[in-house]
C-alpha atoms as a PDB file:
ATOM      1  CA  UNK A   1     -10.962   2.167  -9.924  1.00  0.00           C
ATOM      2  CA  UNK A   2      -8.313   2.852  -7.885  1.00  0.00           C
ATOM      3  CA  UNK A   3      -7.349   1.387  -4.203  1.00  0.00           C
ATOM      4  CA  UNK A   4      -8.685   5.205  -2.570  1.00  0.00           C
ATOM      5  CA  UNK A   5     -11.854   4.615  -4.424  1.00  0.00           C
ATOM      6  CA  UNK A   6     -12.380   1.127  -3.954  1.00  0.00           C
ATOM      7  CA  UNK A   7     -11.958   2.429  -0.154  1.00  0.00           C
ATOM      8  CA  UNK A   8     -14.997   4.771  -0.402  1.00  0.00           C
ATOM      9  CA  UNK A   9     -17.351   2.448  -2.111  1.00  0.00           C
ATOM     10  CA  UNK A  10     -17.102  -0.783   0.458  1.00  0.00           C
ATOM     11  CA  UNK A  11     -18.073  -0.946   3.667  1.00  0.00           C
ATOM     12  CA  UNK A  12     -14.638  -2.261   5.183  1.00  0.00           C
ATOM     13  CA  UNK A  13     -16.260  -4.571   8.109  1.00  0.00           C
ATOM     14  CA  UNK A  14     -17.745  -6.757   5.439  1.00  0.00           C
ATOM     15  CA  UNK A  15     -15.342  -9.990   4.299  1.00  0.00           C
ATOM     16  CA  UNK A  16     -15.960  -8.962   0.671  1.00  0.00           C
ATOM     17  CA  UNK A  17     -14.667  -5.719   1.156  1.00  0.00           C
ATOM     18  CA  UNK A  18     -11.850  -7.033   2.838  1.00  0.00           C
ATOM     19  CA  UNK A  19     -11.302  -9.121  -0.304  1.00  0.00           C
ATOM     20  CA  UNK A  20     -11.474  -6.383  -2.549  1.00  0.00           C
ATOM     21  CA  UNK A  21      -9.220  -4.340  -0.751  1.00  0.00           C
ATOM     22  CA  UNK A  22      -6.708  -6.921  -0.842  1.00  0.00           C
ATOM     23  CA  UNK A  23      -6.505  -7.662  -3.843  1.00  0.00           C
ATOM     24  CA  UNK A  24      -6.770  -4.186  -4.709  1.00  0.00           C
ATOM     25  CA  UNK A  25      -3.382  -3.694  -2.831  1.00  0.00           C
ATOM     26  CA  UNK A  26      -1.911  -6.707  -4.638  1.00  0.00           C
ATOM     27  CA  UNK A  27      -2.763  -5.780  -7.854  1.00  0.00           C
ATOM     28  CA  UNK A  28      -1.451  -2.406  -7.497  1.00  0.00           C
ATOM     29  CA  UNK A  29       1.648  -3.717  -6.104  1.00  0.00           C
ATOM     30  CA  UNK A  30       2.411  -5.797  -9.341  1.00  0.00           C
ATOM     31  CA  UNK A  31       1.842  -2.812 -11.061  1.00  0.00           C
ATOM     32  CA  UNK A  32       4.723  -1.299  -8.914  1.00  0.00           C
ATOM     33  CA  UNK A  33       7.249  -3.409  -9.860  1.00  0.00           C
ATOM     34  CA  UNK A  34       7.445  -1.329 -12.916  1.00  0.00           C
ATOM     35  CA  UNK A  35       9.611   1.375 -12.334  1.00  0.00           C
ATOM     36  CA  UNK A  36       7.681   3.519 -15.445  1.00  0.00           C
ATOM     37  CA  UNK A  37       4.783   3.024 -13.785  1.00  0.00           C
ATOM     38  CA  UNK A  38       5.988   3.979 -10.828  1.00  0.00           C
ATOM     39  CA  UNK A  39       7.406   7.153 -11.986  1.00  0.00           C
ATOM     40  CA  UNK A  40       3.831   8.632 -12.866  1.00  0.00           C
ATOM     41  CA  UNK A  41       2.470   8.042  -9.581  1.00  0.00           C
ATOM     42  CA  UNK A  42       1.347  10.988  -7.650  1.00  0.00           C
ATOM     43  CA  UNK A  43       2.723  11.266  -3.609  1.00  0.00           C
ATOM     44  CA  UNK A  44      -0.631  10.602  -2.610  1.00  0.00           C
ATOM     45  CA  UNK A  45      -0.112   7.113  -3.459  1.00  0.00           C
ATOM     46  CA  UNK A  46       2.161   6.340  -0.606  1.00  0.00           C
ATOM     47  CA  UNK A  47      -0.475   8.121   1.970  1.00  0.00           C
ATOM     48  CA  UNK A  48      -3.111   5.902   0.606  1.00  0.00           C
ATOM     49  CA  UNK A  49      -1.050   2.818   0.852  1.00  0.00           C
ATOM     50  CA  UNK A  50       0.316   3.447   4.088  1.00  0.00           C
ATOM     51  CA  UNK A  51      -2.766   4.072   5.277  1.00  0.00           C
ATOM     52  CA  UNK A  52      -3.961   0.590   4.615  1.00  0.00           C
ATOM     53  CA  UNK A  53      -0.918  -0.987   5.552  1.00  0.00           C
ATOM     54  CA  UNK A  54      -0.985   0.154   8.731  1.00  0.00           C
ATOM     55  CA  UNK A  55      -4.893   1.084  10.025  1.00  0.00           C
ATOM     56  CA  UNK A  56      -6.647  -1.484   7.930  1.00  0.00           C
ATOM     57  CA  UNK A  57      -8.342  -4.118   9.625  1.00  0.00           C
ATOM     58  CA  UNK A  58      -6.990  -7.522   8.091  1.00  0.00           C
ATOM     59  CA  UNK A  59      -3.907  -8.562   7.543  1.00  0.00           C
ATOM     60  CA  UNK A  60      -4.150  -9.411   3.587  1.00  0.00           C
ATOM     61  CA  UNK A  61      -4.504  -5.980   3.242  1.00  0.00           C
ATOM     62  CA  UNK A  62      -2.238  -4.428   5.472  1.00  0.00           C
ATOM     63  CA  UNK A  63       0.961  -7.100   3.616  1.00  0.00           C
ATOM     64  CA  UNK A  64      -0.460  -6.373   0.533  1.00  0.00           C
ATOM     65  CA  UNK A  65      -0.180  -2.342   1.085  1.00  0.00           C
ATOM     66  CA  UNK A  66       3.238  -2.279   2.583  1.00  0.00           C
ATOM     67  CA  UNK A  67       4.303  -4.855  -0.452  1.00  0.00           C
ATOM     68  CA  UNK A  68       3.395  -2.069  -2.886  1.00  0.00           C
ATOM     69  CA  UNK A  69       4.794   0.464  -0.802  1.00  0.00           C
ATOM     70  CA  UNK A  70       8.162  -1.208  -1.167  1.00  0.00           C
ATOM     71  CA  UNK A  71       7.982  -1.412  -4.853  1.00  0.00           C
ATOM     72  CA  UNK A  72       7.115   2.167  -4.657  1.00  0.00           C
ATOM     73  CA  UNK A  73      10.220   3.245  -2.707  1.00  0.00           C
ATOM     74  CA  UNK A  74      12.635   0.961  -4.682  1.00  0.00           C
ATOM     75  CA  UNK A  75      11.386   2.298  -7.666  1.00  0.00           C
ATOM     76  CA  UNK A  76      10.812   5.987  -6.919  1.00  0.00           C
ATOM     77  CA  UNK A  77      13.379   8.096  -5.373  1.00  0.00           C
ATOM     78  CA  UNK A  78      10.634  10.999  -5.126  1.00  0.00           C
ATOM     79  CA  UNK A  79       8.447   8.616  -3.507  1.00  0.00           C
ATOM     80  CA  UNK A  80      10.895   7.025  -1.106  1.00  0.00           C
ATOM     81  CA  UNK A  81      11.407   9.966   0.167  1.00  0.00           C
ATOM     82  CA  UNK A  82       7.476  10.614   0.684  1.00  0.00           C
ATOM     83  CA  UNK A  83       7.582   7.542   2.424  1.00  0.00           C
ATOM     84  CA  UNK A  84      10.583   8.667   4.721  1.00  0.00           C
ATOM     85  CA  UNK A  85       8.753  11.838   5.361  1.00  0.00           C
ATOM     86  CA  UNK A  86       5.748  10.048   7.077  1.00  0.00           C
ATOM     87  CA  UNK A  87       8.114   7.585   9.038  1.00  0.00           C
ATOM     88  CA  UNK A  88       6.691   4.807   6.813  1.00  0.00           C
ATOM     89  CA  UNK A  89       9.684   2.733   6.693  1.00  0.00           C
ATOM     90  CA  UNK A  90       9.047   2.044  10.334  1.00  0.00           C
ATOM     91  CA  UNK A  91       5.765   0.621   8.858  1.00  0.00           C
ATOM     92  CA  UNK A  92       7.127  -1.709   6.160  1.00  0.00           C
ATOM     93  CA  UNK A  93       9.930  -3.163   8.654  1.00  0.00           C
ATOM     94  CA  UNK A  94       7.071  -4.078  11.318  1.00  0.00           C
ATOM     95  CA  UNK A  95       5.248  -5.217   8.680  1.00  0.00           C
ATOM     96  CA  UNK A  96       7.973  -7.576   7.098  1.00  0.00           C
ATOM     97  CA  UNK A  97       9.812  -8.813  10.466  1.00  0.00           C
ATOM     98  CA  UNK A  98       8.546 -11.897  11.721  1.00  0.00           C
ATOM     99  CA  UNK A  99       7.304 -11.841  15.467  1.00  0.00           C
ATOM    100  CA  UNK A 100       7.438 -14.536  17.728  1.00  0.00           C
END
């Protein structure tokens, strides 16, 4: 089950769907530090994640997303540039810059 499905199946105000979003994230994003693996993703992969990382209620998920996202990009020229088309490295800086 991927992140997209696991999306579908849970209602997202509960705290165990929260959970299991987040981890779903995370766990994809250790698979992303593998550049092979990263290769064989589709582009739909960064919509997904950006979509979490920057909509999703809870902020496990929304670190976790934009952690895999950057493993994505550093990995994937082709899907760098997916993320540059959708202005998602605005995302992943607000997501990674400290506020305060």
């Amino acid at each position: 089950m991927d992140l997209l499905e696991c999306n579908r199946v849970t209602d997202k105000s509960s705290k165990s769907a929260t959970a299991i979003l987040s981890n779903a994230a995370l766990s994809c994003a250790h698979c992303f530090q593998d550049e092979g693996v990263c290769k064989k993703q589709e582009v739909d992969v960064v919509d997904t994640m950006l979509k979490h990382a920057k909509a999703d209620k809870g902020l496990a998920i929304q670190q976790n997303a934009a952690i895999a996202l950057a493993r994505l990009a550093t990995n994937s020229p082709v899907l760098l540039e997916r993320l540059r088309e959708l202005r998602g490295l605005e995302i992943l800086h607000s997501r990674f810059t400290p506020t305060g």
